[in-house]
Protein backbone atom coordinates (compact mmCIF):
# COMPACT_ATOMS: atom_id res chain seq x y z
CA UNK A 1 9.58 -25.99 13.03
CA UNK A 2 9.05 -29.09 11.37
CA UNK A 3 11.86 -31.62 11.49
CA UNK A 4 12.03 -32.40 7.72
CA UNK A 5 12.76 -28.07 7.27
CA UNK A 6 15.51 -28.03 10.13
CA UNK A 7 17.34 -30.81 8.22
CA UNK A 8 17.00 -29.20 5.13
CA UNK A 9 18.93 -26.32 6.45
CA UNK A 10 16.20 -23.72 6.83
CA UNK A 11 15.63 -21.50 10.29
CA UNK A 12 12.02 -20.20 9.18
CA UNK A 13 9.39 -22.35 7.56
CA UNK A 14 8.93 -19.73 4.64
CA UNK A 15 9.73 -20.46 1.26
CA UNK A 16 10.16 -18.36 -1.60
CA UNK A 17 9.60 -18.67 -5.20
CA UNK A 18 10.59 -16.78 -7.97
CA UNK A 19 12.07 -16.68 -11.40
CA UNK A 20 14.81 -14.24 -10.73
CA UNK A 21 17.81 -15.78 -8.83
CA UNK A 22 18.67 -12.83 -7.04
CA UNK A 23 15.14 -13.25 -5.06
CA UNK A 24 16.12 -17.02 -4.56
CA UNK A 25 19.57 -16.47 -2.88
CA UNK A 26 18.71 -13.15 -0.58
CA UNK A 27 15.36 -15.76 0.92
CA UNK A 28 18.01 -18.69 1.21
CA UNK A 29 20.54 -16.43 3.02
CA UNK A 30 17.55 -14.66 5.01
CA UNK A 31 16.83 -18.04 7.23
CA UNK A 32 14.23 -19.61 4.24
CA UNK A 33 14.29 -21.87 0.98
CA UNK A 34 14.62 -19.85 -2.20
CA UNK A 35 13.24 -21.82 -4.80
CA UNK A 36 14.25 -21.27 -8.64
CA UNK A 37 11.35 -21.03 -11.03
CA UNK A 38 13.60 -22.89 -14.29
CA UNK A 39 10.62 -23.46 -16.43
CA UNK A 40 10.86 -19.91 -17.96
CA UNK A 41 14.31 -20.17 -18.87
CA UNK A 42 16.53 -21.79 -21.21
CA UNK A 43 19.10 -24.30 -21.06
CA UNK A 44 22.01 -21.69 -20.79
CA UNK A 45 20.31 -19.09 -18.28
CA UNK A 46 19.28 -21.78 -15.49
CA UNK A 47 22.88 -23.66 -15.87
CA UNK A 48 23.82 -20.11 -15.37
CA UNK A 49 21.87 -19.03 -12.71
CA UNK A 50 22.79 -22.28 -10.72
CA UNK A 51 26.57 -21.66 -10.88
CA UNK A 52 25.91 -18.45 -9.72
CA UNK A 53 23.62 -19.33 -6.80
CA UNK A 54 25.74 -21.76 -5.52
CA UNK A 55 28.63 -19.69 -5.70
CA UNK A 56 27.18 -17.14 -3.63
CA UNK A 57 25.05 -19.33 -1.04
CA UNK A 58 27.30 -20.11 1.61
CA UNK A 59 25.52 -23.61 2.23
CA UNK A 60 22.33 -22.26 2.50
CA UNK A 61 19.43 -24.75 1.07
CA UNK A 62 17.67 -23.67 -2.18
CA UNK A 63 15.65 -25.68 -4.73
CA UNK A 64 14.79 -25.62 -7.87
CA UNK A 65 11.32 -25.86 -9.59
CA UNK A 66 9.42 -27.04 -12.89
CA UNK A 67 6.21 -28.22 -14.64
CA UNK A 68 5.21 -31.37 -14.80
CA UNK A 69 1.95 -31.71 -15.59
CA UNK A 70 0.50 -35.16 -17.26
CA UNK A 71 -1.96 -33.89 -20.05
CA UNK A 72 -1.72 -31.33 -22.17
CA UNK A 73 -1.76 -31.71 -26.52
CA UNK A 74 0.54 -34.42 -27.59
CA UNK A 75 1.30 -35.61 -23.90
CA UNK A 76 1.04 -39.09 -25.41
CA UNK A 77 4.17 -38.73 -27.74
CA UNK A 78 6.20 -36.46 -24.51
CA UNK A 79 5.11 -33.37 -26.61
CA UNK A 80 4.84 -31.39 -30.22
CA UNK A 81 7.27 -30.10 -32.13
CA UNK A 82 7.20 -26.64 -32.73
CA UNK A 83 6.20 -27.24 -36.55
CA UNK A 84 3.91 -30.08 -35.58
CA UNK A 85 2.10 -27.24 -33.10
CA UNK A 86 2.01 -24.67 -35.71
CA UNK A 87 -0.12 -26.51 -38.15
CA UNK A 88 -3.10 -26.90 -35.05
CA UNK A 89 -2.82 -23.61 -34.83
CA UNK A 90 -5.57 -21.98 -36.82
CA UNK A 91 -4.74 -19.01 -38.81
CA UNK A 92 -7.48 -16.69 -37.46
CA UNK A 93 -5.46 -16.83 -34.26
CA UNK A 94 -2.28 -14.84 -36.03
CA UNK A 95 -4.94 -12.48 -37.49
CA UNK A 96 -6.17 -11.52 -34.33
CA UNK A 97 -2.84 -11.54 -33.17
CA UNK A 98 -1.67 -8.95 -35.99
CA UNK A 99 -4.50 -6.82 -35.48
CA UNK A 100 -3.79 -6.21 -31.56
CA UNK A 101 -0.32 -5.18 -32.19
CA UNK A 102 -1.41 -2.87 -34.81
CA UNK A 103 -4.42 -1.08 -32.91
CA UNK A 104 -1.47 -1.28 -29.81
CA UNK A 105 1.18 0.18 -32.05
CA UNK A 106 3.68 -2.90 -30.72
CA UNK A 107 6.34 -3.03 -33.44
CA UNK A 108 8.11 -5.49 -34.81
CA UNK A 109 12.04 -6.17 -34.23
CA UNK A 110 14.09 -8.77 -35.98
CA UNK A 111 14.00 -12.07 -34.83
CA UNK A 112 11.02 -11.59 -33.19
CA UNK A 113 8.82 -14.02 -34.73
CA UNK A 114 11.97 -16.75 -35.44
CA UNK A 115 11.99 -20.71 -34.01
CA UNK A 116 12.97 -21.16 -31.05
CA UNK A 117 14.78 -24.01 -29.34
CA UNK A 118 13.11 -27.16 -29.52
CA UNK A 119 12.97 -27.61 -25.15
CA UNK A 120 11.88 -23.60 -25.35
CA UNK A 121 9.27 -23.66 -27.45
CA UNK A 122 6.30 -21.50 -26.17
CA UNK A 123 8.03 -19.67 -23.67
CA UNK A 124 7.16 -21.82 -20.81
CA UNK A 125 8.51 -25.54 -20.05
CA UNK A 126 6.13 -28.40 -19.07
CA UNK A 127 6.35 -30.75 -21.84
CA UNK A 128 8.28 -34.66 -20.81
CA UNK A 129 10.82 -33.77 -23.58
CA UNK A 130 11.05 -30.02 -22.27
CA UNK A 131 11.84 -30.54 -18.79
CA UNK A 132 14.44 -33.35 -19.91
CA UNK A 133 17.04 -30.47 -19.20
CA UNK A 134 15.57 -28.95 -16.47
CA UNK A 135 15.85 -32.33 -14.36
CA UNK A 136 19.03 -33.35 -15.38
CA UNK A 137 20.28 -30.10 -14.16
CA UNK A 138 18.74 -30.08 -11.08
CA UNK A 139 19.82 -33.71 -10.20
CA UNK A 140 23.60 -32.37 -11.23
CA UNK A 141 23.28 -29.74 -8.77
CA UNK A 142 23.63 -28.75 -5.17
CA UNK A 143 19.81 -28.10 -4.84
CA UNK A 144 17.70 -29.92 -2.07
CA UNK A 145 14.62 -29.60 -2.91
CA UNK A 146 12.69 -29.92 -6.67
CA UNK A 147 9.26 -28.71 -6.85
CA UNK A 148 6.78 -29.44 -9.64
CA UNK A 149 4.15 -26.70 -9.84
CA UNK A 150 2.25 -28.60 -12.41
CA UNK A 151 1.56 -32.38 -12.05
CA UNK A 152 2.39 -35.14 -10.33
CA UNK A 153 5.94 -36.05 -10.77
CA UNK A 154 6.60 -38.89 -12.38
CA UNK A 155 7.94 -41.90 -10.13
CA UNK A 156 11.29 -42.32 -11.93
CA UNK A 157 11.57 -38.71 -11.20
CA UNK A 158 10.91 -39.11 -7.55
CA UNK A 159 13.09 -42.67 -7.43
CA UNK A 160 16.28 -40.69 -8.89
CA UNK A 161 15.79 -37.41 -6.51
CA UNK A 162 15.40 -39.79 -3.00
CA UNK A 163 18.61 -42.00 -4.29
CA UNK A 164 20.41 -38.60 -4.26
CA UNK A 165 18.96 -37.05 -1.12
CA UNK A 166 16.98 -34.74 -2.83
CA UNK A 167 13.59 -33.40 -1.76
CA UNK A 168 10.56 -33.14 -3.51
CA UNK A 169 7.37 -31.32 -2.84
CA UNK A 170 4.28 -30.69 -5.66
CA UNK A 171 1.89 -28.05 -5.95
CA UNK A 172 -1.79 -29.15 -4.71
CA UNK A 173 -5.03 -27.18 -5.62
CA UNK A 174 -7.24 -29.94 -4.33
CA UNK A 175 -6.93 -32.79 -1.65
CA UNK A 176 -7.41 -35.14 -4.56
CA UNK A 177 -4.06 -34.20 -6.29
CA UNK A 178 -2.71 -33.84 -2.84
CA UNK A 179 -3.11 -37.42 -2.25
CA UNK A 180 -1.69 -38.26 -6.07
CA UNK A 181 1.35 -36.42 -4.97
CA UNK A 182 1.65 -38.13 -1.55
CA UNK A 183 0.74 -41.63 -3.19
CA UNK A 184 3.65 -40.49 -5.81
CA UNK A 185 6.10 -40.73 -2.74
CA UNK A 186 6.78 -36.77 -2.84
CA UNK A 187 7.94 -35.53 0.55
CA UNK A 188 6.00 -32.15 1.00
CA UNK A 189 2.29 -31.36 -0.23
CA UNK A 190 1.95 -27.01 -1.34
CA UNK A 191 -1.65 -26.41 -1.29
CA UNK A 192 -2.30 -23.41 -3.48
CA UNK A 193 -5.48 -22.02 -2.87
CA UNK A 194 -7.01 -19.68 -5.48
CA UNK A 195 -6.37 -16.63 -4.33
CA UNK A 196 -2.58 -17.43 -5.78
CA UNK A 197 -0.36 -16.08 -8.69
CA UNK A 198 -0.18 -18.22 -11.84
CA UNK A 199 -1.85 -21.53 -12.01
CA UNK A 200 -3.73 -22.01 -9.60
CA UNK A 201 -7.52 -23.92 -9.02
CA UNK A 202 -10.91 -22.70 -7.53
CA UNK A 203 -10.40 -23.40 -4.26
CA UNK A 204 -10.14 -20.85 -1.47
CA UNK A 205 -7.00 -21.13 1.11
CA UNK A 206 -9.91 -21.39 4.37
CA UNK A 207 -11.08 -24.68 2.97
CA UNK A 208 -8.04 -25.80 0.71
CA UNK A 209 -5.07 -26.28 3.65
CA UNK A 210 -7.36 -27.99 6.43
CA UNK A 211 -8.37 -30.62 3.77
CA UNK A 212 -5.21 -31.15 1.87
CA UNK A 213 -3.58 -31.79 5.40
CA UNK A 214 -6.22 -34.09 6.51
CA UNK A 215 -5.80 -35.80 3.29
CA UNK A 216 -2.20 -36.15 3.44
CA UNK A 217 -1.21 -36.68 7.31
CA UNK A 218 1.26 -36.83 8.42
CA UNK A 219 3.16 -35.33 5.20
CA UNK A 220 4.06 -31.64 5.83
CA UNK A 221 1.97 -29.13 4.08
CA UNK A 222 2.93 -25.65 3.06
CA UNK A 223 -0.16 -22.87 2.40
CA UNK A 224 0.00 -21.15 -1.00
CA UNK A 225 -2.04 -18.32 -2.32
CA UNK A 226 -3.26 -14.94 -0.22
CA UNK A 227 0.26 -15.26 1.95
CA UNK A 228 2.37 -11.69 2.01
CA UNK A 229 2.56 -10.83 6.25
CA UNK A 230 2.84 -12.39 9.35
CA UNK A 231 -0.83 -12.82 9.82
CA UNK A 232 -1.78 -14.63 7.19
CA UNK A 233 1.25 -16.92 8.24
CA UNK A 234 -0.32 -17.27 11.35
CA UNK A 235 -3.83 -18.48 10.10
CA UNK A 236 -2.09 -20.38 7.92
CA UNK A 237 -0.47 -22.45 10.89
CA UNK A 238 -3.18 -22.25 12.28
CA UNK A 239 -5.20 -24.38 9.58
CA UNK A 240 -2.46 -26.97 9.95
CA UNK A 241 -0.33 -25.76 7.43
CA UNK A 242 3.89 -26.82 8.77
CA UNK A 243 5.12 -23.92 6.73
CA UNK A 244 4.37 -21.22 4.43
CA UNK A 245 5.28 -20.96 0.28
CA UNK A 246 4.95 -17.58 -1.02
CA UNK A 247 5.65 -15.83 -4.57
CA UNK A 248 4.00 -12.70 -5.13
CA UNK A 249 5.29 -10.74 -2.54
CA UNK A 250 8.64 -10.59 -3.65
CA UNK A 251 7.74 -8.65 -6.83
CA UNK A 252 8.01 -5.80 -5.56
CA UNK A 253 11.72 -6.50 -3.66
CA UNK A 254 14.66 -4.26 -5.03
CA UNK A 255 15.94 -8.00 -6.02
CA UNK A 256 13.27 -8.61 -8.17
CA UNK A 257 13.64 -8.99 -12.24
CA UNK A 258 10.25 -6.34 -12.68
CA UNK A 259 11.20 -3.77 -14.77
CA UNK A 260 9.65 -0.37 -13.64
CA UNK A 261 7.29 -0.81 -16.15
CA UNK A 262 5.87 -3.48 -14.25
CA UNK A 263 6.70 -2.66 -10.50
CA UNK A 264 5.17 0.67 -11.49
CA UNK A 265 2.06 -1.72 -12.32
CA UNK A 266 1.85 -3.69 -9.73
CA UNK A 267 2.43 -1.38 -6.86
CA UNK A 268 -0.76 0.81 -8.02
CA UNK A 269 -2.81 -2.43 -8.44
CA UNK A 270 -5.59 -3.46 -5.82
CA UNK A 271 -6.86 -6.97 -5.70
CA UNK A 272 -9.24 -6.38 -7.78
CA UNK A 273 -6.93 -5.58 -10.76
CA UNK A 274 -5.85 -9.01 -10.61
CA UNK A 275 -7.41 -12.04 -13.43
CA UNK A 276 -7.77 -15.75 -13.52
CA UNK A 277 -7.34 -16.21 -17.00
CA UNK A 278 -6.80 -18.80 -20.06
CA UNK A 279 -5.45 -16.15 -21.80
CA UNK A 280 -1.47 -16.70 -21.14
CA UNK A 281 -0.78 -20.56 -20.89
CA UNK A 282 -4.36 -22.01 -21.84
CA UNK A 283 -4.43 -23.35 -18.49
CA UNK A 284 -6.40 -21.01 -15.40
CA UNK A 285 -3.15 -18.71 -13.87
CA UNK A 286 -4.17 -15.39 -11.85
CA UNK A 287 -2.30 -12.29 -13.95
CA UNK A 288 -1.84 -8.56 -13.36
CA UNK A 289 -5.05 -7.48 -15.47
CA UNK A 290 -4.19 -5.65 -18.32
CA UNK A 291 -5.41 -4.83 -21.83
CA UNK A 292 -4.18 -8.43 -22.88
CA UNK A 293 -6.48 -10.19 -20.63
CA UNK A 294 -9.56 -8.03 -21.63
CA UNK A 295 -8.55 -8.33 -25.44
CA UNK A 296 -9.14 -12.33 -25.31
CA UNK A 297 -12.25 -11.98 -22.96
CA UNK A 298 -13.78 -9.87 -26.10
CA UNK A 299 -16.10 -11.16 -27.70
CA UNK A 300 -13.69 -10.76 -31.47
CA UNK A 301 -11.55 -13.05 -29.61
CA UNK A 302 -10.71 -16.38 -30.97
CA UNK A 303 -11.18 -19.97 -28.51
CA UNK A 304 -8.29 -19.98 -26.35
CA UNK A 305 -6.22 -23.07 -27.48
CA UNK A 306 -5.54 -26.17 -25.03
CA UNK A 307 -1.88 -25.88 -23.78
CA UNK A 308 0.46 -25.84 -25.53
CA UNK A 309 -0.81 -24.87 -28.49
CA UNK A 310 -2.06 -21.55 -26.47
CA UNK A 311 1.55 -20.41 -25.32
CA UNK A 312 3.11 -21.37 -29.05
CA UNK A 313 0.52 -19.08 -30.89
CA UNK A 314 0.72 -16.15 -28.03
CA UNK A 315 5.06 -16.71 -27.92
CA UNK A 316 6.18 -14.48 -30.60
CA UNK A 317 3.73 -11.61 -29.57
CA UNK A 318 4.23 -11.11 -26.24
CA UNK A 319 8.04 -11.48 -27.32
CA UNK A 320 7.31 -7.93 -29.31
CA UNK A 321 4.92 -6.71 -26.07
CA UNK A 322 8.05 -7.49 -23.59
CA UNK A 323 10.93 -5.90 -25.80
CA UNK A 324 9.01 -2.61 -26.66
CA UNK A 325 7.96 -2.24 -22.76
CA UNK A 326 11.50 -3.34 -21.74
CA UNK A 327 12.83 0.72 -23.25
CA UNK A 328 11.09 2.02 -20.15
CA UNK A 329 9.66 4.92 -21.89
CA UNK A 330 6.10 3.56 -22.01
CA UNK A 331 3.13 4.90 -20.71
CA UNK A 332 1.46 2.02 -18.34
CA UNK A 333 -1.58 2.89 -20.16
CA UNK A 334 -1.19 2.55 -23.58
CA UNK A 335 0.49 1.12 -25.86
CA UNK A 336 2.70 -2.08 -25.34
CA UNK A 337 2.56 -0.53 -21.45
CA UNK A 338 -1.47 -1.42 -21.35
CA UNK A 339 -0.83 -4.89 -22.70
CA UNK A 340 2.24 -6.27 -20.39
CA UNK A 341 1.29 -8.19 -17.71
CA UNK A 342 3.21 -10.45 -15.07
CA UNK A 343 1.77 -13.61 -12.54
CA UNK A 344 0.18 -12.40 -9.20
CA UNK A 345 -1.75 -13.23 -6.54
CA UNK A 346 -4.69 -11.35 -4.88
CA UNK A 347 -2.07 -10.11 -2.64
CA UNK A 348 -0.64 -7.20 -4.91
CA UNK A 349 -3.00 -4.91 -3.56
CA UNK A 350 -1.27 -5.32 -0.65
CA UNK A 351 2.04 -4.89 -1.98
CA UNK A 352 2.18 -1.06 -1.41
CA UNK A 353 5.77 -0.21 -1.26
CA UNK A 354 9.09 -0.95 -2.77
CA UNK A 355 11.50 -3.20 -0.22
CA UNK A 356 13.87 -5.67 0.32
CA UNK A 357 14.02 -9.73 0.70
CA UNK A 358 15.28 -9.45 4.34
CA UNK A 359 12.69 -7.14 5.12
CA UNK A 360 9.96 -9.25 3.91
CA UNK A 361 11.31 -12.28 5.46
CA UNK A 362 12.08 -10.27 9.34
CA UNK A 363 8.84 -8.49 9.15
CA UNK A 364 6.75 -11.37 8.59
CA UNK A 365 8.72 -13.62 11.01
CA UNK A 366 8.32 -10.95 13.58
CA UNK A 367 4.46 -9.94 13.03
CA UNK A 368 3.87 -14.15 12.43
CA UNK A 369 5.68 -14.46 16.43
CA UNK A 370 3.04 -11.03 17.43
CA UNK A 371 0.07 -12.60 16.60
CA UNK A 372 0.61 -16.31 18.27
CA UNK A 373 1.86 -14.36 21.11
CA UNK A 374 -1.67 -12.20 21.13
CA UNK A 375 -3.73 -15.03 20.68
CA UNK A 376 -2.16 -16.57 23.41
CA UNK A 377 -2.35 -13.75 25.79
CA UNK A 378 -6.10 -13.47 24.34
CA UNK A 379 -7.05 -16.89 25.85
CA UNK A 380 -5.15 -16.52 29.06
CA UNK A 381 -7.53 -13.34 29.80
């Protein structure tokens, strides 16, 4: 295992992302690095979630991750306000908007359509003045590792995490931002190939990992995208890749935060039910494909919006779509229960099964150690 993993703590180069903390600790205490997904959260949930990782970690490694990315609308004042957002947003967007959750029978609740916090807005995190909070928590906490899955991080960013002996890796789609990252002074490169959940480029993982760690030598690389078993582990090793980052597979983990709404979903779902879309974040991110992805590939559909503008339009629906889905009495089909969708990679269709963090992390440790082995044993013949 690569030197820079053994000193962060870790005894198997796989690391785990997801939004739900319970998924982060059970990979940390499993041998891996959980990392936290913070830029779906608010201020009070990730300080939160933090206390309550570390509490329970037992000086296991975790890390914590964010967006970063450089352009987006208003990127050159660190952002929009929520009201000056609103007025770019054209009104045809809230009568399309209206009309879905009518035809959908979503219903209204109160609150559901009321201002948010200003570092909230959206839903989703990745503005300069959004992920203020985000990064002062992180560098206040016990983390070793930050992770931008969006951008290059910034170099006061990077500065202030290396003067605390903190970590930092960035998300890569092509050898290009790989080497913006690794001229940025970051200290791991994540390729993420296309086949991934949530944003994620055009690139397949064959071509993406061999270039990225060309491009970035001697920098460890981990392979993202199309990962869920030992033998994709294995080829991705084998591509040069020092270590693995996976997401989607943990979906379907008793630890997970799907509701069985979702987990229902995604455990039917092949790889072809599976969209890279505009239609969540304005940015390309592979989703579950549901009727909310088909709704804004129609051809009634408004432009999808540059981000943010996209997520701030979209927020207060998909508020309604997640609280009448989250009674659990909907039909997967119809409804609120055709519209909810969640982030995931081609992999769901081979997510078959409902199981556990450990027996993710043992199962593809021990089928990763099968295949070397036969390879091995195949050129000794």
């Amino acid at each position: 295992m690569h030197k820079l993993f053994q000193e962060l703590g870790m005894e198997v180069p796989i690391f785990g992302f997801s939004h739900c903390r319970d998924v982060v600790l059970a990979i940390s205490k499993a041998g891996g690095l959980g990392v936290y997904g913070a830029a779906l959260h608010d201020d009070e949930t990730i300080r939160m979630d933090i206390r309550w990782i570390e509490k329970r970690l037992e000086g296991k490694p975790y890390g914590i991750d964010l967006l970063m990315p450089k352009h987006y609308v208003g990127a050159e004042a660190g952002g929009l306000s929520q009201n000056e957002a609103k007025v770019l947003i054209p009104e045809s967007y809230t009568a399309f908007l209206d009309d879905m959750m009518t035809r959908y029978e979503v219903p209204e609740f109160e609150g559901w359509n009321e201002q948010e916090a200003s570092e909230f807005a959206g839903g989703q995190r990745y503005t300069a003045a959004q992920a203020e909070g985000i990064l002062e928590m992180a560098f206040n906490s016990k983390a070793r590792l930050l992770v931008s899955a969006l951008g290059t991080p910034p170099a006061w960013v990077v500065e202030r995490a290396h003067a605390q002996s903190l970590k930092v890796a960035a998300l890569a789609g092509k050898p290009k931002h790989a080497v913006q990252h690794r001229n940025a002074g970051v200290d791991i490169v994540i390729a993420q190939s296309y086949e991934a959940g949530g944003h994620t480029g055009d690139w397949g993982g064959m071509v993406l990992i061999p270039q990225v760690v060309d491009a970035v030598a001697p920098l460890p690389v981990l392979a993202a995208g199309g990962i869920a078993d030992g033998r994709q582990m294995a080829a991705a090793m084998a591509l040069g890749a020092a270590g693995v980052w996976c997401g989607s597979v943990w979906l379907t983990t008793v630890e997970s935060e799907c509701t069985p709404l979702i987990r229902e979903k995604l455990l039917r779902a092949t790889s072809d039910d599976t969209a890279r879309t505009r239609s969540f974040t304005g940015k390309p991110a592979r989703f579950l494909r549901t009727a909310w992805v088909d709704e804004w590939e129609s051809e009634k559909a408004p432009p999808i919006l540059p981000n943010p503008l996209h997520t701030i339009a979209t927020r207060p629906y998909r508020r309604r779509i997640d609280h009448t889905a989250a009674s659990g009495r909907l039909n997967p089909d119809q409804g609120a229960g055709a519209l909810i969708s969640k982030p995931v990679g081609q992999v769901v269709g081979m997510l078959n099964e409902e199981t556990s963090v450990k027996t993710v992390m043992t199962r593809m440790s021990e089928q990763y150690v099968d295949v070397v082995a036969g390879l091995y044993a195949a050129f000794e013949e």
